[in-house]
Protein backbone atom coordinates (compact mmCIF):
# COMPACT_ATOMS: atom_id res chain seq x y z
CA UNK A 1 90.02 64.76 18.25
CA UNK A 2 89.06 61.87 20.41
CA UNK A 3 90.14 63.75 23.77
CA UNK A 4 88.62 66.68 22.78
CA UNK A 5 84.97 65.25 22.04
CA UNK A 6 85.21 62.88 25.72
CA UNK A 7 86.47 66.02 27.52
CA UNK A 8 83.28 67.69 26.23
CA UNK A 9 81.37 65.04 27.03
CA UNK A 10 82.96 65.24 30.66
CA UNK A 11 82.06 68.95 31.13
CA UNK A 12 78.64 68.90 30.21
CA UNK A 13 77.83 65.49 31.82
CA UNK A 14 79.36 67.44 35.03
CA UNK A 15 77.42 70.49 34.78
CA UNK A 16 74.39 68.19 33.73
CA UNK A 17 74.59 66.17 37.34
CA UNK A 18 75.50 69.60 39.21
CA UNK A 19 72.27 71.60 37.75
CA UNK A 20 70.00 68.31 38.13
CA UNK A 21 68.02 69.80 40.87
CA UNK A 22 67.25 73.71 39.23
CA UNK A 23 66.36 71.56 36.12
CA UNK A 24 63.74 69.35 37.72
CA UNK A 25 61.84 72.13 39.43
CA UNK A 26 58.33 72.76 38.15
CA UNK A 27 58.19 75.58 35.32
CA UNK A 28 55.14 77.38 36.66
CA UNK A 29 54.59 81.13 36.87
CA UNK A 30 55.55 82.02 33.32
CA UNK A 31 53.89 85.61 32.54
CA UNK A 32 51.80 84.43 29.62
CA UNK A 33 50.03 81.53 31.34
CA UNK A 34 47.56 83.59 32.78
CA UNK A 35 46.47 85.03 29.50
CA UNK A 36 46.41 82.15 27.66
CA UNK A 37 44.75 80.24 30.58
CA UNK A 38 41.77 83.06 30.25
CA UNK A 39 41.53 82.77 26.86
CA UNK A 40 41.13 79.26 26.91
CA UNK A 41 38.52 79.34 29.36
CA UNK A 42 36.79 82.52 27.10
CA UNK A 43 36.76 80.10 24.27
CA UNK A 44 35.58 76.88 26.40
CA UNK A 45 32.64 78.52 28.65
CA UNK A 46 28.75 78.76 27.91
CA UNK A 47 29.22 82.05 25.63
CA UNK A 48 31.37 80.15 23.31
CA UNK A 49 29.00 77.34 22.83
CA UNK A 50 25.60 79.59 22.26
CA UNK A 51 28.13 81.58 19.71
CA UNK A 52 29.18 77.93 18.20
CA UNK A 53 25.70 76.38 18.07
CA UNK A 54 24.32 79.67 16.75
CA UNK A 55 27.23 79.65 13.83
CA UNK A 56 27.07 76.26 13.38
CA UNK A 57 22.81 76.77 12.84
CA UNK A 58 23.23 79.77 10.42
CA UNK A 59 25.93 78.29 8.00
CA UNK A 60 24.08 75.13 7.99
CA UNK A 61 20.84 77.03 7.14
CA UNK A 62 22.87 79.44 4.54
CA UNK A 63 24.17 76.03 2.88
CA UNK A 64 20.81 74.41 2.80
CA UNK A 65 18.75 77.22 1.85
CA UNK A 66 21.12 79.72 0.92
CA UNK A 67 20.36 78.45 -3.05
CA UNK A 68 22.93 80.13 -5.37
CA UNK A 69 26.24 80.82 -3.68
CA UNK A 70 29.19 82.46 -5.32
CA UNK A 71 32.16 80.46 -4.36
CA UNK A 72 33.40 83.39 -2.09
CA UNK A 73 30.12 82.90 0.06
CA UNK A 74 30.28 79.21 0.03
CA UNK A 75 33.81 79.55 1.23
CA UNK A 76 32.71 82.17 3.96
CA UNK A 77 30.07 80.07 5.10
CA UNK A 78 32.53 76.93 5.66
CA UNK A 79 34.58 78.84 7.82
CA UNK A 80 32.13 80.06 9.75
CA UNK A 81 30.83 76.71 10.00
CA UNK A 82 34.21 75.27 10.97
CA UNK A 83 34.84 78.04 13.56
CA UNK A 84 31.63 77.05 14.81
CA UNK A 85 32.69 73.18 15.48
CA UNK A 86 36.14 74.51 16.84
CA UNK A 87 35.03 76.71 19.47
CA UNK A 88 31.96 73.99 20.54
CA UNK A 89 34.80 71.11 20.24
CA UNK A 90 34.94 71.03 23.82
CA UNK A 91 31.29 70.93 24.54
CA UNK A 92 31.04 67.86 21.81
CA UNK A 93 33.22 66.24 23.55
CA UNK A 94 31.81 66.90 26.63
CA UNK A 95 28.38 65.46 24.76
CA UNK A 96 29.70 62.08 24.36
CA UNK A 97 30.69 61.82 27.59
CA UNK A 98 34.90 62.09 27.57
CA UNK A 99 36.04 64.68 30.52
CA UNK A 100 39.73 63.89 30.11
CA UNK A 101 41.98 61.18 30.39
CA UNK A 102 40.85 58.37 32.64
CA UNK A 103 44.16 56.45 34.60
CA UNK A 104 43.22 53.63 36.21
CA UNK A 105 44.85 50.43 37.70
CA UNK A 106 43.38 47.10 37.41
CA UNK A 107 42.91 44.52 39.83
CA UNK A 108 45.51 41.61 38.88
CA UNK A 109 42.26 39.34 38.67
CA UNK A 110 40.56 41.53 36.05
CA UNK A 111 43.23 39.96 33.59
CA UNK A 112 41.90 36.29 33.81
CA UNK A 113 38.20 37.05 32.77
């Protein structure tokens, strides 16, 4: 049992190390990035926020001066207020001033201040 299990460890550490190089090549070029990078950008651009701010305007109004809502139109509203907030999520955070992650190396003297 023991030789068994290190022999398979053997073999697949060796054809680990031989295919090291086809592994660490970059995965780019998959047919469905383009799609999904245009859909992104569909959701993320100026038409998406004037649809968000105008969904997010109307539920709030239908909430605040809708006055009696069956619980199906309540629930409605909601999610068009939440699908409002999802597809303006980037422009809020874009609002508070966050464009992505921010790197940065500090001088070694920053550390004593």
């Amino acid at each position: 049992m023991l030789h068994r299990t290190l022999s398979i460890l053997v073999v697949s550490t060796t054809i680990f190390v031989a295919f090291e190089p086809a592994m660490a090549g970059g995965g780019g070029g998959l047919p469905w990035e383009a799609p999904l990078e245009q859909i992104q950008q569909s959701i993320t651009g100026p038409v998406a926020g004037a649809i968000a701010l105008a969904a997010v305007a109307i539920a709030g109004a239908m909430l605040i001066f809708g006055g009696e809502l069956n619980d199906f139109a309540r629930r409605l509203v909601f999610i068009v207020l939440v699908a409002g907030v999802l597809l303006g999520a980037a422009q809020i955070v874009s609002l508070f001033g966050a464009s992505g992650a921010a790197i940065v190396a500090l001088p070694a003297d920053a550390h004593s201040a």
